[in-house]
PDB file of N, CA and C in Angstrom:
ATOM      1  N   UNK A   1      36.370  14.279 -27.184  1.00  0.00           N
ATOM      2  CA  UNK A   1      36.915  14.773 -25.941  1.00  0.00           C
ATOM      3  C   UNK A   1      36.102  14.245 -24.764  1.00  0.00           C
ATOM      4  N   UNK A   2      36.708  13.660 -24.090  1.00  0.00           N
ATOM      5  CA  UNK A   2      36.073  13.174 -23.066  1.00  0.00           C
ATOM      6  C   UNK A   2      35.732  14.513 -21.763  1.00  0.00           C
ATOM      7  N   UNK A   3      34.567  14.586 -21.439  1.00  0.00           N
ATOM      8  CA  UNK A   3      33.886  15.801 -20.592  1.00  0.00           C
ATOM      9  C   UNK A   3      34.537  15.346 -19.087  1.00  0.00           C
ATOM     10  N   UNK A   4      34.697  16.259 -18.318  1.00  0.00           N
ATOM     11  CA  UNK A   4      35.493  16.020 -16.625  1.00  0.00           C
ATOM     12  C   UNK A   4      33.595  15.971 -16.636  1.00  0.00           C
ATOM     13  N   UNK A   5      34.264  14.975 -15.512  1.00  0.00           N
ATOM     14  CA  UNK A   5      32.932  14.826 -14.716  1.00  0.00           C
ATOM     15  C   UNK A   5      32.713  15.846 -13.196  1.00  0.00           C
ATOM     16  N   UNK A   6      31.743  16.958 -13.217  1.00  0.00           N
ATOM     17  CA  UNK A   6      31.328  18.334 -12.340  1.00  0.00           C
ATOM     18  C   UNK A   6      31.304  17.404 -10.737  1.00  0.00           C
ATOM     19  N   UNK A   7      32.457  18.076 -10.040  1.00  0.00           N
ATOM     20  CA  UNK A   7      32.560  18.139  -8.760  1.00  0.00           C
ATOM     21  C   UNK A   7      30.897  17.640  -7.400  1.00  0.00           C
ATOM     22  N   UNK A   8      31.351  16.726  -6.798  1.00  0.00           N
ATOM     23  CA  UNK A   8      30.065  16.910  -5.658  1.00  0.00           C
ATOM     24  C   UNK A   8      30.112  18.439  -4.994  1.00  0.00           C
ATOM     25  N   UNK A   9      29.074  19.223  -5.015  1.00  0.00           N
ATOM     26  CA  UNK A   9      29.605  20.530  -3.930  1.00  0.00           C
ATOM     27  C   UNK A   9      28.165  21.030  -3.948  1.00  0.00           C
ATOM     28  N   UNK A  10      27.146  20.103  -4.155  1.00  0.00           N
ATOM     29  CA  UNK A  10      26.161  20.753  -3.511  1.00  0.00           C
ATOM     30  C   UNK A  10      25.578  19.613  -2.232  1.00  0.00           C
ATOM     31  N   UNK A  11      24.633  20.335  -1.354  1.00  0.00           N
ATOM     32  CA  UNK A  11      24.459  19.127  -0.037  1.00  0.00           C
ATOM     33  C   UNK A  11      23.124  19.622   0.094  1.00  0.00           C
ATOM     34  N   UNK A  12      22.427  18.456   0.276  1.00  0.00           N
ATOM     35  CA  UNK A  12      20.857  18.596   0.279  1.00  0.00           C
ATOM     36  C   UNK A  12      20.807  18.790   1.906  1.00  0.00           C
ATOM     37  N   UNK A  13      20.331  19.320   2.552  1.00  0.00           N
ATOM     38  CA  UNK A  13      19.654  20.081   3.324  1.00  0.00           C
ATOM     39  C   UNK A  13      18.924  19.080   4.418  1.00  0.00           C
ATOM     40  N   UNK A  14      17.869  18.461   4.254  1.00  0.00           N
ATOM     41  CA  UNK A  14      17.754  17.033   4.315  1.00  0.00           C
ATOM     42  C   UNK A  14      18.613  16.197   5.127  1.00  0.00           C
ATOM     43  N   UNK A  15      19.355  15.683   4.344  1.00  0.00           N
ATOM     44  CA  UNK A  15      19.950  14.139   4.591  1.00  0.00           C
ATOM     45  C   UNK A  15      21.600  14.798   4.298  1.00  0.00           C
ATOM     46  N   UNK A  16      21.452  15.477   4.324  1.00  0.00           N
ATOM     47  CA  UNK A  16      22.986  16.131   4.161  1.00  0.00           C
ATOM     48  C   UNK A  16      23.723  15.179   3.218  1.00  0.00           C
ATOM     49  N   UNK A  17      23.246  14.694   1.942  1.00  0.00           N
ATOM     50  CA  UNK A  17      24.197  14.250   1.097  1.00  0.00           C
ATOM     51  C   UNK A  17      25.006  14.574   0.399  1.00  0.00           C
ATOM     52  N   UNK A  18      25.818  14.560  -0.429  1.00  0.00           N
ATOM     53  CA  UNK A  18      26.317  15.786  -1.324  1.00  0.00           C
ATOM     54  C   UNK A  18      25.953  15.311  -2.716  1.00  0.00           C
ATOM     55  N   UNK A  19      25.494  16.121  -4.040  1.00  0.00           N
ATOM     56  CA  UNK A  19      25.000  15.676  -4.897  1.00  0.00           C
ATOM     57  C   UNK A  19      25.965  16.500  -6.282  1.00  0.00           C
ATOM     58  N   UNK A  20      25.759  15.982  -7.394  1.00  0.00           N
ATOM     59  CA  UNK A  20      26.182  17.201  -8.156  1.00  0.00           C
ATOM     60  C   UNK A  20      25.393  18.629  -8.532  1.00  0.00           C
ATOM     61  N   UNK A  21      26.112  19.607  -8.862  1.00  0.00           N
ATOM     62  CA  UNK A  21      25.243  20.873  -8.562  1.00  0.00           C
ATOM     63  C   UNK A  21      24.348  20.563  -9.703  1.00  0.00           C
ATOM     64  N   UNK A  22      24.184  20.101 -10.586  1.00  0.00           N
ATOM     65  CA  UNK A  22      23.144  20.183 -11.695  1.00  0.00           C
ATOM     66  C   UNK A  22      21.897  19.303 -11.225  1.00  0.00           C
ATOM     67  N   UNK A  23      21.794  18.429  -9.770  1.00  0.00           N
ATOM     68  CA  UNK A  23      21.009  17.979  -9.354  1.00  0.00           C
ATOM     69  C   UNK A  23      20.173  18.564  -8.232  1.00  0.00           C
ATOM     70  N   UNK A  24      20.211  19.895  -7.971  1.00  0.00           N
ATOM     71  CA  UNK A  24      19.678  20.633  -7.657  1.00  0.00           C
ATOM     72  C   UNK A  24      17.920  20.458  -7.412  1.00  0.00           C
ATOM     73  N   UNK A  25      17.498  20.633  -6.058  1.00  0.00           N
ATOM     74  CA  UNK A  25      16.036  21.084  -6.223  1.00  0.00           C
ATOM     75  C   UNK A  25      15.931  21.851  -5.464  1.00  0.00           C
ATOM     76  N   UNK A  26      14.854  23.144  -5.475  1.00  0.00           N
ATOM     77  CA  UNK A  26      14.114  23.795  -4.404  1.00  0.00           C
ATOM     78  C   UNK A  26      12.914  23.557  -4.273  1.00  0.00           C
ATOM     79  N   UNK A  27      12.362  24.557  -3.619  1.00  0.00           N
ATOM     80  CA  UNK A  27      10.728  24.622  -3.678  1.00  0.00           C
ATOM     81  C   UNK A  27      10.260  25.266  -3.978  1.00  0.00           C
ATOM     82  N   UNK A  28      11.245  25.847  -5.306  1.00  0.00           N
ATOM     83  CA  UNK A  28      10.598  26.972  -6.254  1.00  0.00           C
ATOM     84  C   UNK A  28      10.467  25.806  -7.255  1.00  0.00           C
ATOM     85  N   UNK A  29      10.408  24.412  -7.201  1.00  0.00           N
ATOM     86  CA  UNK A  29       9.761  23.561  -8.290  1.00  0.00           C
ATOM     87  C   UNK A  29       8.398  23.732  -8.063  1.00  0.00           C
ATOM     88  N   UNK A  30       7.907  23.880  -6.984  1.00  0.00           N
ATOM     89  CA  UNK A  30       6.408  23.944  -6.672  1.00  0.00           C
ATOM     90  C   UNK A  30       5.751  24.928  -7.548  1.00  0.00           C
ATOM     91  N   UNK A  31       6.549  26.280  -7.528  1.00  0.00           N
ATOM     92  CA  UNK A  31       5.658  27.537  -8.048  1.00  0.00           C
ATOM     93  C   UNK A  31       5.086  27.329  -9.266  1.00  0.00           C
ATOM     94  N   UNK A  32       4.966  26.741 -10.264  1.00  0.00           N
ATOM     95  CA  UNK A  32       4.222  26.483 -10.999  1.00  0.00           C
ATOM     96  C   UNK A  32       2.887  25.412 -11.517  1.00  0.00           C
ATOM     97  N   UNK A  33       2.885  24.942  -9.940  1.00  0.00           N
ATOM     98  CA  UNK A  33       1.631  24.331  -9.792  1.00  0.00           C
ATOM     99  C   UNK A  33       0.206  25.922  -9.655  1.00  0.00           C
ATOM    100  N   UNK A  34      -0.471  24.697 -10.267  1.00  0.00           N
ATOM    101  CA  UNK A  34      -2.012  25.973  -9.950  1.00  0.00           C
ATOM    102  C   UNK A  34      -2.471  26.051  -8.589  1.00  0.00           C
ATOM    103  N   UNK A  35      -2.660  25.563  -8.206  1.00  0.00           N
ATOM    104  CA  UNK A  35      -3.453  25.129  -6.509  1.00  0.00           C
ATOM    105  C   UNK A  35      -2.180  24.146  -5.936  1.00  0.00           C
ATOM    106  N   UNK A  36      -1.608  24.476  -4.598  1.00  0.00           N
ATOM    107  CA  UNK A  36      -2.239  25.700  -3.824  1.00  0.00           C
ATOM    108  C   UNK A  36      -1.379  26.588  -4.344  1.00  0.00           C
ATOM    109  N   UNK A  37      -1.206  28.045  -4.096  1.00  0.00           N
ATOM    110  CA  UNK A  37      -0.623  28.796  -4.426  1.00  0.00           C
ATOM    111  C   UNK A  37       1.119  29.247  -3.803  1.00  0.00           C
ATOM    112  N   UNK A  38       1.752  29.321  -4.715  1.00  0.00           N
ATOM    113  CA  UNK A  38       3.359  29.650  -3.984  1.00  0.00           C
ATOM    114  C   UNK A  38       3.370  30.210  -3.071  1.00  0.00           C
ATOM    115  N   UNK A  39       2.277  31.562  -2.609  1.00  0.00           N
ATOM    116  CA  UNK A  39       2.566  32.118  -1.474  1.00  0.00           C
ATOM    117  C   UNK A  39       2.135  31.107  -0.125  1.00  0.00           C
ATOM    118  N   UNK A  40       1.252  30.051  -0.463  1.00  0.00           N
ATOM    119  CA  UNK A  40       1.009  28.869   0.419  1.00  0.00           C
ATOM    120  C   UNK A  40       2.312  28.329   0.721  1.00  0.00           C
ATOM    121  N   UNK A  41       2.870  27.784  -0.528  1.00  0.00           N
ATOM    122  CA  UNK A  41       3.809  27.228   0.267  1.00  0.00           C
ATOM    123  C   UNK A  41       4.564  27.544   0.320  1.00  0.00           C
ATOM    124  N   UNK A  42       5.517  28.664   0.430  1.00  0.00           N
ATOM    125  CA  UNK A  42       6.332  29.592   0.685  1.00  0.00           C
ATOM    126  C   UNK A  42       6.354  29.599   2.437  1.00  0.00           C
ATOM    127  N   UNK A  43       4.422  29.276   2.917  1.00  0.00           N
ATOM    128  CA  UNK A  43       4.491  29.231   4.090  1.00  0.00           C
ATOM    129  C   UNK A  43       4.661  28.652   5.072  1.00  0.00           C
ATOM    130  N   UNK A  44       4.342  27.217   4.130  1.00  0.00           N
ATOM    131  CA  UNK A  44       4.266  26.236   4.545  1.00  0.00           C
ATOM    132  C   UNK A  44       5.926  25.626   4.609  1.00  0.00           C
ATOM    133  N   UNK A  45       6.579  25.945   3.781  1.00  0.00           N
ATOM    134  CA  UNK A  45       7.937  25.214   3.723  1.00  0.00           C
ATOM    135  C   UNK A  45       8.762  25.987   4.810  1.00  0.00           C
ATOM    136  N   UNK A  46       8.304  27.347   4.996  1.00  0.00           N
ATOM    137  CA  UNK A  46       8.951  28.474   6.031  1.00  0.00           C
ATOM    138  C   UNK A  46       8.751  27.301   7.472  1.00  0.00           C
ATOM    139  N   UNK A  47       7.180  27.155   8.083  1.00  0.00           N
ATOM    140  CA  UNK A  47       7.082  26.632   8.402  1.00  0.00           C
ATOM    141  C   UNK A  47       8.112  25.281   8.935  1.00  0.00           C
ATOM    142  N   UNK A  48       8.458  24.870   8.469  1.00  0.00           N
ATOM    143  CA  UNK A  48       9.389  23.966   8.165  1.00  0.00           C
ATOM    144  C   UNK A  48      11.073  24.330   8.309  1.00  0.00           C
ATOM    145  N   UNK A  49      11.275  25.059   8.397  1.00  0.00           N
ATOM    146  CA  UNK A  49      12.651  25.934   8.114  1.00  0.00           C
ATOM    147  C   UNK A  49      13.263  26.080   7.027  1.00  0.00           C
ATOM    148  N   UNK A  50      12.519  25.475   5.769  1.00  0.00           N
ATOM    149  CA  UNK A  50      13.233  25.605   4.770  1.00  0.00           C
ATOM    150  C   UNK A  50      12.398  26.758   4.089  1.00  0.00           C
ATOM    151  N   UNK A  51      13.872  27.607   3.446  1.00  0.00           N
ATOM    152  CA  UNK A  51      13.467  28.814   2.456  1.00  0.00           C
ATOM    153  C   UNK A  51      13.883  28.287   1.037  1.00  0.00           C
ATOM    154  N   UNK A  52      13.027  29.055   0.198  1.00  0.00           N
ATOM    155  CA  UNK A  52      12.916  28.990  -1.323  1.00  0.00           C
ATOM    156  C   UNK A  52      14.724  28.526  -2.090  1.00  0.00           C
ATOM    157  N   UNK A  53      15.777  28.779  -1.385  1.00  0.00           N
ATOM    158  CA  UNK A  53      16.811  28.811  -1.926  1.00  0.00           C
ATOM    159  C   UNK A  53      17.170  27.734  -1.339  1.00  0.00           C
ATOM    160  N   UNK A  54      16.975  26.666  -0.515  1.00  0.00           N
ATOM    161  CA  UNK A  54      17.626  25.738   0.375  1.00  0.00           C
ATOM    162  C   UNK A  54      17.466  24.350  -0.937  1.00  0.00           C
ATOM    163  N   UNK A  55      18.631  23.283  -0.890  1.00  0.00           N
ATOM    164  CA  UNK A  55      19.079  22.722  -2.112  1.00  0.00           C
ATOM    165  C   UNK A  55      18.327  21.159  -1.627  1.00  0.00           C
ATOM    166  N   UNK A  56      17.921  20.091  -2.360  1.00  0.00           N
ATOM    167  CA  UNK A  56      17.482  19.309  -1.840  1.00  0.00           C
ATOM    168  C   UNK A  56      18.093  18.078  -3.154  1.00  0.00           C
ATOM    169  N   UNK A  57      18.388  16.448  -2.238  1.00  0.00           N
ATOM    170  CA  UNK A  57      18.724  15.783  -3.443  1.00  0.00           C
ATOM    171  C   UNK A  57      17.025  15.271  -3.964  1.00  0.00           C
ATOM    172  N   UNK A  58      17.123  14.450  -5.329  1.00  0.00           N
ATOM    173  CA  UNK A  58      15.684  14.536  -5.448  1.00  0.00           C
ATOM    174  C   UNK A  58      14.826  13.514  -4.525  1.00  0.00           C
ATOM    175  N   UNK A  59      15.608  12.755  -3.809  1.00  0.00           N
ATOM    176  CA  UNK A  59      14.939  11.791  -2.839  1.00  0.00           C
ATOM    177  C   UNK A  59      14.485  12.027  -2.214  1.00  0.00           C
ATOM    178  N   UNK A  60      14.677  13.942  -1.405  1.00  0.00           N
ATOM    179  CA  UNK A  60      14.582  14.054  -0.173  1.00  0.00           C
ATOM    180  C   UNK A  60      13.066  15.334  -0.625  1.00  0.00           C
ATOM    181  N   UNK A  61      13.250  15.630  -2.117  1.00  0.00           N
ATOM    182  CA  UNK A  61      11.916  16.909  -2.825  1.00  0.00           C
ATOM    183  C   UNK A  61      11.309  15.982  -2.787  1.00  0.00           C
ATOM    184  N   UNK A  62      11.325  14.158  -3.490  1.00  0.00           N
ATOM    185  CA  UNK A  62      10.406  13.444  -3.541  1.00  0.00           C
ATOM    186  C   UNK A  62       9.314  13.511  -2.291  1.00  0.00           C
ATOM    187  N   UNK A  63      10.011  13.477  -0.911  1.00  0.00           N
ATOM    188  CA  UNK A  63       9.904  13.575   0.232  1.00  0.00           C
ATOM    189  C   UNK A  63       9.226  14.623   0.687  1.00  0.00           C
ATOM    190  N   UNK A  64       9.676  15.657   0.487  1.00  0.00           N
ATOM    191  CA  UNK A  64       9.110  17.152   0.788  1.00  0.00           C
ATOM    192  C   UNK A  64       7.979  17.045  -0.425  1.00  0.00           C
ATOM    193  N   UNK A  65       8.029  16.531  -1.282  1.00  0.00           N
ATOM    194  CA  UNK A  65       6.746  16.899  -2.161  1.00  0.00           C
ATOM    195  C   UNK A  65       5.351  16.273  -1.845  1.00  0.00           C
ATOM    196  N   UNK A  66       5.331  14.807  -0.929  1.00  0.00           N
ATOM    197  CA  UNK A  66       4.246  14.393  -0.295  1.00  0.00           C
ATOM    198  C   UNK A  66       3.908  15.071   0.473  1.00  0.00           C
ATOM    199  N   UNK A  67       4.727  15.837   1.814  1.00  0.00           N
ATOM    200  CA  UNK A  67       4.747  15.777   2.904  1.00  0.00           C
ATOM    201  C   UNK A  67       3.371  17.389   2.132  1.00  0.00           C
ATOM    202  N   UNK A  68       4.314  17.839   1.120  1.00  0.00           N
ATOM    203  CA  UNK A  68       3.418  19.355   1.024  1.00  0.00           C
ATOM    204  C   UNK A  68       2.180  18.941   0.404  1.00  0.00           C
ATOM    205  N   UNK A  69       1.528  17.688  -0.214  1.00  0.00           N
ATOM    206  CA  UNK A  69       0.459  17.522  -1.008  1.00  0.00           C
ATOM    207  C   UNK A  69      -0.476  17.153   0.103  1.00  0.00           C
ATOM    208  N   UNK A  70       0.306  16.420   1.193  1.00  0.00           N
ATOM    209  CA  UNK A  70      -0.897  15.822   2.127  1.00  0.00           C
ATOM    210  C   UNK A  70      -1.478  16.813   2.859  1.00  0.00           C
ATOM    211  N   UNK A  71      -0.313  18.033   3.250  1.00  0.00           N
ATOM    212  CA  UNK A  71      -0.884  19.319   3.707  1.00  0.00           C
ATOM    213  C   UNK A  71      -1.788  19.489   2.892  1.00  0.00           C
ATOM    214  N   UNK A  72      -1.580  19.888   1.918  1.00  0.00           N
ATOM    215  CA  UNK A  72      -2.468  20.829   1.347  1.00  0.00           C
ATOM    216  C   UNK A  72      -4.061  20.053   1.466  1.00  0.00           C
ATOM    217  N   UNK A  73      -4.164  19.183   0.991  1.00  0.00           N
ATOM    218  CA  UNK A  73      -5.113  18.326   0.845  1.00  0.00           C
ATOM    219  C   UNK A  73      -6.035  18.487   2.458  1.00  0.00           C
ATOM    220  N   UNK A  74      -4.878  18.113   3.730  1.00  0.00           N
ATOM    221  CA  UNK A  74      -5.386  18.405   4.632  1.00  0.00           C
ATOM    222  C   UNK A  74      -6.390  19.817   4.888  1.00  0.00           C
ATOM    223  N   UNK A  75      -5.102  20.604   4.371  1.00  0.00           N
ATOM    224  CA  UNK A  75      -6.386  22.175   4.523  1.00  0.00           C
ATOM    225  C   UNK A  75      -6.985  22.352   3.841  1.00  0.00           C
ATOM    226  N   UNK A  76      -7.360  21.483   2.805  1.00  0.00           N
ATOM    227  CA  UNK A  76      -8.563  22.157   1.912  1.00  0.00           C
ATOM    228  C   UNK A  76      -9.856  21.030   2.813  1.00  0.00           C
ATOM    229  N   UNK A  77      -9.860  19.860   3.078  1.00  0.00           N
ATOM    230  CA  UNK A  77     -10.426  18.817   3.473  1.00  0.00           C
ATOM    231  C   UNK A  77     -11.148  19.868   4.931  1.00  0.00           C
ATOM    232  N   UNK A  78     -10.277  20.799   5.672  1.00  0.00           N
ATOM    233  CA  UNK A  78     -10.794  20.923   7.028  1.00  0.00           C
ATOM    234  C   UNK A  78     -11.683  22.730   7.032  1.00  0.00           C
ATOM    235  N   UNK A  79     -11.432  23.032   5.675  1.00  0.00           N
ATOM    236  CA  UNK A  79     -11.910  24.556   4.953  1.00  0.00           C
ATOM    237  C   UNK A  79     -14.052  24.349   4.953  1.00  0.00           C
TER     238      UNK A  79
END
């Protein structure tokens, strides 16, 4: 049986692309890093306007995932 191929209907946030929903990211991928801690960047992404539920394609988490390492790095560097 050949499978239907799942609708575009999610839109990254970002770059406003539309992706399929199983390509999904948040920045609840982060929470299971050890350092820094989710409630960090919970603040840091707030910061930003994006909340924990906001959808991203992975080009654009690739993106958001530097932008949050160089932070972090920054505030531990100026601690």
């Amino acid at each position: 049986m050949a499978q239907k191929k799942q609708a575009k209907n999610a839109q990254c946030k970002r770059c406003l692309n539309k992706f399929m929903e199983k390509e999904i990211y948040t920045i609840q991928q982060f929470q299971y890093r050890k350092s820094p801690t989710y409630d960090w960047t919970k603040k840091f992404f707030a910061a930003l306007g994006i909340g924990e539920w906001d959808s991203f394609c992975e080009s654009c988490m690739l993106y958001h995932g530097k932008t949050y390492h160089d932070a972090w790095l920054a505030s531990v560097k100026n601690k």
